[in-house]
Protein backbone atom coordinates (compact mmCIF):
# COMPACT_ATOMS: atom_id res chain seq x y z
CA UNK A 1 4.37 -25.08 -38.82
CA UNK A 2 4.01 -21.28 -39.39
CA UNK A 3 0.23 -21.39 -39.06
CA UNK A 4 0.61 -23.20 -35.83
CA UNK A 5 3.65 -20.40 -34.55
CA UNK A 6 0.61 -17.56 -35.40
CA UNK A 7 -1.88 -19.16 -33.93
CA UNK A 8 -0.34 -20.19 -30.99
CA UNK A 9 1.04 -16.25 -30.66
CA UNK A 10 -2.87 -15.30 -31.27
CA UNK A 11 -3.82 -17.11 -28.54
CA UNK A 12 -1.82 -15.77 -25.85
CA UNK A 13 -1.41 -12.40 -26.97
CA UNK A 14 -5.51 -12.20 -26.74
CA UNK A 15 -5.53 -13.95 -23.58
CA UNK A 16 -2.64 -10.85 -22.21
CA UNK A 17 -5.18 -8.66 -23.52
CA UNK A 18 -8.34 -9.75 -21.99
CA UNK A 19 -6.37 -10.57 -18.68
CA UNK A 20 -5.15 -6.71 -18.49
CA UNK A 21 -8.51 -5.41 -19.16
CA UNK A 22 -9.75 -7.48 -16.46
CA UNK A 23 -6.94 -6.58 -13.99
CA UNK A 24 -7.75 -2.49 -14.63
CA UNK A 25 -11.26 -3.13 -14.27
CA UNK A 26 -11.00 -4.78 -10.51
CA UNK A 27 -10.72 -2.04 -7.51
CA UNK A 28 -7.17 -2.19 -6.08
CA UNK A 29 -7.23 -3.56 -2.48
CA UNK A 30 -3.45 -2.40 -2.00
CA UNK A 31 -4.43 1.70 -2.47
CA UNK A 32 -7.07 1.49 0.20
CA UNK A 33 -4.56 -0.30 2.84
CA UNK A 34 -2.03 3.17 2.05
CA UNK A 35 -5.24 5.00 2.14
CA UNK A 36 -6.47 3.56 5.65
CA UNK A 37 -2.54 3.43 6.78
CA UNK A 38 -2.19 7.35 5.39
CA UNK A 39 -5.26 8.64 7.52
CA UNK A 40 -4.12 6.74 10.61
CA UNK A 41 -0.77 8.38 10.26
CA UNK A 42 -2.72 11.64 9.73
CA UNK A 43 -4.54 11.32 13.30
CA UNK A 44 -1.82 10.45 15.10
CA UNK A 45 0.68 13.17 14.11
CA UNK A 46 -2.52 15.74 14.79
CA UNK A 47 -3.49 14.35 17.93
CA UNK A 48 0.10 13.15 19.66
CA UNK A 49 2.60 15.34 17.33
CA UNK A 50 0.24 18.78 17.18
CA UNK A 51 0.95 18.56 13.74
CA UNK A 52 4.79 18.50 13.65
CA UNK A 53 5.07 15.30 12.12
CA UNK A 54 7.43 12.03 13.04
CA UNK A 55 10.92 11.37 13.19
CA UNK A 56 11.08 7.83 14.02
CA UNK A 57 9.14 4.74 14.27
CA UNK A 58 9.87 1.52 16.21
CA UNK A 59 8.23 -1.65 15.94
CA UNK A 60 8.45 -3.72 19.05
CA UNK A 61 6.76 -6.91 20.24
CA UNK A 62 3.80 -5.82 22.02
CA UNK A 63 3.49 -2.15 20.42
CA UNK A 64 4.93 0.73 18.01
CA UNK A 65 6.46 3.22 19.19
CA UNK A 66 6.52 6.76 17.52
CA UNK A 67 8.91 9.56 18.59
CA UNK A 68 7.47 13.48 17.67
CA UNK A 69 9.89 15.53 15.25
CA UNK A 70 9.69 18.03 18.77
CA UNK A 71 11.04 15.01 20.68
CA UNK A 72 7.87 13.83 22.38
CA UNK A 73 6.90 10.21 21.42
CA UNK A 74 4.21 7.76 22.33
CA UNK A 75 2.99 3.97 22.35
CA UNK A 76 0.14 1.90 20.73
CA UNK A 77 -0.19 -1.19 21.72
CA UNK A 78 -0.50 -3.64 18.99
């Protein structure tokens, strides 16, 4: 019974192991969505905000609305 308790522990602790190493190895999809979504944000605070940066943000049906920290604010369409 013991013998079957290691070996059974063996075999997932290895397969943990080689699941992790496979996980790190992968590129992660999620940081270049922030990435893409972080440069976006970037451009449209230079461009609409001069640089001032964002109070608020509204999602509505057809578009997003941003508002300027200076009080301005624009649409996008979605």
């Amino acid at each position: 019974m013991n013998k079957l308790l290691i070996s059974l522990f063996s075999v997932v602790v290895m397969a943990g192991c080689s699941s992790l190493e496979t996980a790190e190895s992968m590129p992660n999809p999620d940081q270049r969505v922030v990435d893409n979504r972080l440069n976006i944000s970037t451009d449209l605070n230079a461009t609409y905000c001069e640089g001032k940066g964002f109070e608020k943000y509204l999602e509505r049906e057809k578009y997003y609305t941003f508002t300027c920290k200076d009080g301005a604010f624009f649409n996008i369409a979605k």
